[in-house]
Protein backbone atom coordinates (compact mmCIF):
# COMPACT_ATOMS: atom_id res chain seq x y z
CA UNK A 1 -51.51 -3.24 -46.61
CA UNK A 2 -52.13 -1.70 -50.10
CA UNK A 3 -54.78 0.80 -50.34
CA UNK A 4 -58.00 0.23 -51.70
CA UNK A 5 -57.62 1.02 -55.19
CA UNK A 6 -54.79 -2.12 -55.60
CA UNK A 7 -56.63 -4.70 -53.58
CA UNK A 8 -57.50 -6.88 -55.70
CA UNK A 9 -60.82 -8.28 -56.02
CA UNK A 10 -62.00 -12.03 -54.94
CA UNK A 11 -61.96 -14.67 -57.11
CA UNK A 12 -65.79 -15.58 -57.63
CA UNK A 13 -66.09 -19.50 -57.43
CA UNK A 14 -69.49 -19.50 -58.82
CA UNK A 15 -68.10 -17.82 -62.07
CA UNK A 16 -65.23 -19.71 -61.97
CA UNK A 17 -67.37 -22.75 -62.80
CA UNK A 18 -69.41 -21.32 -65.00
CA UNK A 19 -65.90 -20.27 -67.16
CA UNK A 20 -64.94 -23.75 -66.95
CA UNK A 21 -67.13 -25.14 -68.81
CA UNK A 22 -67.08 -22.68 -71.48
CA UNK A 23 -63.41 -22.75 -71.84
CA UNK A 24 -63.69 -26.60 -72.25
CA UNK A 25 -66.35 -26.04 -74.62
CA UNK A 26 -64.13 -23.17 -76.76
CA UNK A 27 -60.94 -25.41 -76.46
CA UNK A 28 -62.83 -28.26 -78.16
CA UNK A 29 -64.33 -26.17 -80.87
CA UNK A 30 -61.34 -24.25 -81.41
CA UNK A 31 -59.28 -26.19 -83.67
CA UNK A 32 -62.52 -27.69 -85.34
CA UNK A 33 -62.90 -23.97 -86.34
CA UNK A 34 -59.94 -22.62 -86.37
CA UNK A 35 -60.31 -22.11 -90.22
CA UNK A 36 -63.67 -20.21 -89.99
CA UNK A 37 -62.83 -18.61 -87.31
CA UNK A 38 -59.02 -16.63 -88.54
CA UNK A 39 -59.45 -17.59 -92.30
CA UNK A 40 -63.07 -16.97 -93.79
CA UNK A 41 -64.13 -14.63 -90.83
CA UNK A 42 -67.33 -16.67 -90.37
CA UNK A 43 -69.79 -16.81 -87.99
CA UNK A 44 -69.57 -20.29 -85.66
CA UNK A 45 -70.76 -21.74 -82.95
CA UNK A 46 -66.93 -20.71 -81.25
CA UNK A 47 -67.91 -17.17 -81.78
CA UNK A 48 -71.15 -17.77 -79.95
CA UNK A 49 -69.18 -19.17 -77.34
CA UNK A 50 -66.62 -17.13 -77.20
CA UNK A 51 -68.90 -13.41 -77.26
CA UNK A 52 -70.80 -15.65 -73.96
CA UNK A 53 -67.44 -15.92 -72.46
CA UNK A 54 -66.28 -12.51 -73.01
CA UNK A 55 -69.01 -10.91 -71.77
CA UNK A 56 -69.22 -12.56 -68.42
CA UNK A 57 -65.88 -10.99 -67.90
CA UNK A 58 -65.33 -7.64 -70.06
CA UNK A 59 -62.43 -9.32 -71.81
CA UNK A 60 -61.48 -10.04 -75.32
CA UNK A 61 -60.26 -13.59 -75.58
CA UNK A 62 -59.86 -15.10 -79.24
CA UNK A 63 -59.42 -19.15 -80.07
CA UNK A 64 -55.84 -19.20 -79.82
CA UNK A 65 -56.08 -18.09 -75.85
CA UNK A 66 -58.07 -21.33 -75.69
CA UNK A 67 -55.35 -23.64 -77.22
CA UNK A 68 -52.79 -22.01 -75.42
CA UNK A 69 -52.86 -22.45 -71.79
CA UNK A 70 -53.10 -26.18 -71.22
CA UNK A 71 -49.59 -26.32 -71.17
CA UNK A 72 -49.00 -23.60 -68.59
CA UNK A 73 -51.74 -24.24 -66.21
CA UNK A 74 -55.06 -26.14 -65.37
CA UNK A 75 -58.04 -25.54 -66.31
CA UNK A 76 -59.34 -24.11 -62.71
CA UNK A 77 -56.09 -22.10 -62.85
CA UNK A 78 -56.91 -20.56 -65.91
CA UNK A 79 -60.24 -19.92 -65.14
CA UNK A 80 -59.63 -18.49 -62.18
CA UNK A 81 -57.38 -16.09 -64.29
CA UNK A 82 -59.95 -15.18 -66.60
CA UNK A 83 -62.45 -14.58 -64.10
CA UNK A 84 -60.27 -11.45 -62.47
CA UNK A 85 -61.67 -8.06 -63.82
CA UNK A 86 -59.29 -5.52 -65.28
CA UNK A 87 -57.15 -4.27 -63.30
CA UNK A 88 -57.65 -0.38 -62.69
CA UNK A 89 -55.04 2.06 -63.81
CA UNK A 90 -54.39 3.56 -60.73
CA UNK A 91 -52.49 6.93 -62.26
CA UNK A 92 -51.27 7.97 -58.64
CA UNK A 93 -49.73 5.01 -57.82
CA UNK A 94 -46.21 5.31 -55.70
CA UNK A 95 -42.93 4.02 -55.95
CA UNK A 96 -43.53 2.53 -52.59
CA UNK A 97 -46.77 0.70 -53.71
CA UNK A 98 -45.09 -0.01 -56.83
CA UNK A 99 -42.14 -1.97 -54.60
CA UNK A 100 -44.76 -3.62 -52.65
CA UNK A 101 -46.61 -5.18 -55.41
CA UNK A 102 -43.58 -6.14 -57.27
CA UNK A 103 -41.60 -7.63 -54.10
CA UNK A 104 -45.17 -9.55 -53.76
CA UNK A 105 -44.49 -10.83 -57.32
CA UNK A 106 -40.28 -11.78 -56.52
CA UNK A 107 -41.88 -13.70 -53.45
CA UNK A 108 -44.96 -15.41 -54.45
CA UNK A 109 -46.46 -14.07 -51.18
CA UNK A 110 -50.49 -13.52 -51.62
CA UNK A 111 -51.72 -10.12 -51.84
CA UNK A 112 -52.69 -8.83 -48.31
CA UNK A 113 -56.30 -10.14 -47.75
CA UNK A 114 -55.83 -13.51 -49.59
CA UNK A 115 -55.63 -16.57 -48.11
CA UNK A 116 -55.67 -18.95 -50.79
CA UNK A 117 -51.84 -19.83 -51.40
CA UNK A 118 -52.84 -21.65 -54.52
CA UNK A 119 -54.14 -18.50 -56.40
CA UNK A 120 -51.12 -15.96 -56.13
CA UNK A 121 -50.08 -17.03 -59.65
CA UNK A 122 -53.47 -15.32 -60.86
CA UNK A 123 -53.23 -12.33 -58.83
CA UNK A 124 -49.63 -11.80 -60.41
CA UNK A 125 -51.46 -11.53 -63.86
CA UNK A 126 -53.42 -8.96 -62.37
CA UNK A 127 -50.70 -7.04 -60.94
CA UNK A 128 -48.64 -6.99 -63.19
CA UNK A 129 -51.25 -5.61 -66.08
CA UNK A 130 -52.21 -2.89 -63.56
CA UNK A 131 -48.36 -2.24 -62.72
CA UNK A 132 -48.36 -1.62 -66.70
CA UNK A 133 -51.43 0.56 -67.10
CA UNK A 134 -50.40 2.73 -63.92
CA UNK A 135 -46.99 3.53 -64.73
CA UNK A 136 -47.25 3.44 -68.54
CA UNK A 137 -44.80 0.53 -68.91
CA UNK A 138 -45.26 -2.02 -71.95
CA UNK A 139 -42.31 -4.32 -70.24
CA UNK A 140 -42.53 -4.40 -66.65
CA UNK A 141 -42.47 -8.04 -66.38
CA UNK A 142 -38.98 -8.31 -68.07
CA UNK A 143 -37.78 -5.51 -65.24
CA UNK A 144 -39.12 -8.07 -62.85
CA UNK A 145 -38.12 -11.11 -64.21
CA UNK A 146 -35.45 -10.38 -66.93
CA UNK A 147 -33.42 -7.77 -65.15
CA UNK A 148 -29.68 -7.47 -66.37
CA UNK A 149 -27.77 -8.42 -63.30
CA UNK A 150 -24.55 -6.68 -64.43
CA UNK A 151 -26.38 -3.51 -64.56
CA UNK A 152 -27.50 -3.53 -61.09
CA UNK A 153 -24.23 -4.61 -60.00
CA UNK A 154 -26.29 -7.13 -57.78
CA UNK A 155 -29.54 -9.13 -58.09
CA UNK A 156 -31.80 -5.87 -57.73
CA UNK A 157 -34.48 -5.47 -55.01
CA UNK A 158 -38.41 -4.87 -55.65
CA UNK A 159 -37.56 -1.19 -54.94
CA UNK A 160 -34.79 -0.39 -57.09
CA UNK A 161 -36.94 -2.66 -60.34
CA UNK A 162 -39.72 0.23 -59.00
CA UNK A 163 -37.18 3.11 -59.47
CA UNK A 164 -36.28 1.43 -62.95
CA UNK A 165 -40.11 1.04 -63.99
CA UNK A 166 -40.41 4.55 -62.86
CA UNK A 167 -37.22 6.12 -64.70
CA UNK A 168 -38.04 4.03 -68.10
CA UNK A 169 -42.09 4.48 -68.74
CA UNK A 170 -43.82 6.05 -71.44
CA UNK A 171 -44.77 9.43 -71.02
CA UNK A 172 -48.12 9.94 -71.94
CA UNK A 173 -50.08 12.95 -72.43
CA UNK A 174 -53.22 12.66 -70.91
């Protein structure tokens, strides 16, 4: 089991619904206006919407986030998404917790603590933004899902993608 700092939270139905209906609400407003919105820089009812939206969850979402997921998941998928906090960066994190989380990812298994099968794709999204703020890694979904199979000589396990998210971050001074 992870430690506390990388359990994730629980998805909140209540909000959940509440984000529904608000991303509904900016999807059908969005392309009505889009022009205002990107082109004049005017105040609509989509920014009202969207400021109500963002501040439920501490996120920045524009229009185009709106128009954009219908054709990779549903609705309650997507809000279910939205409704996750940030992710923490968790600046200690291991190379063991690091192969955890991403063999989690390979496998589609549910973070330790979750039961509901049907939301793993939404606690990826999580894990793999804090996987990025921890280490200080910009591409550490193309490690996990893009990896160059001739380089590893093999398909590559969740540790040795760790070791390579490890040996290729930014180096930040803090």
């Amino acid at each position: 089991m992870l430690r506390k700092e990388l359990q994730p939270p629980k998805i909140n139905n209540e909000l959940v619904e509440e984000l529904k209906k608000l991303i509904e609400e900016i999807s059908n407003l969005s392309e009505q206006y889009y022009e205002e919105y990107y082109e004049k820089n005017e105040k609509t009812i989509l920014n009202d919407k969207i400021d109500i939206l963002n501040s439920k969850v501490q996120k920045a979402y524009e229009p185009v986030d709106f128009q954009n997921y219908m054709g990779a998941m549903s609705l309650e998928e997507f809000a279910k998404e939205i409704s996750l906090p940030n992710p923490p960066i968790v600046s200690d994190i291991t190379l063991e917790e690091t192969a955890k989380i991403i063999e989690m990812i390979i496998e589609l298994k549910s973070p330790d603590g979750i039961e509901e099968v049907e939301d793993v794709d939404n606690y990826i999204c999580y894990y793999i933004e804090l996987l990025e703020k921890s280490i200080h890694h910009n591409n550490i979904s193309d490690l996990i899902y893009w990896y160059d199979v001739e380089e590893y000589g093999h398909e590559p396990s969740a540790r040795e993608i760790a070791e390579k998210a490890f040996e290729t971050r930014e180096i930040r001074n803090l």
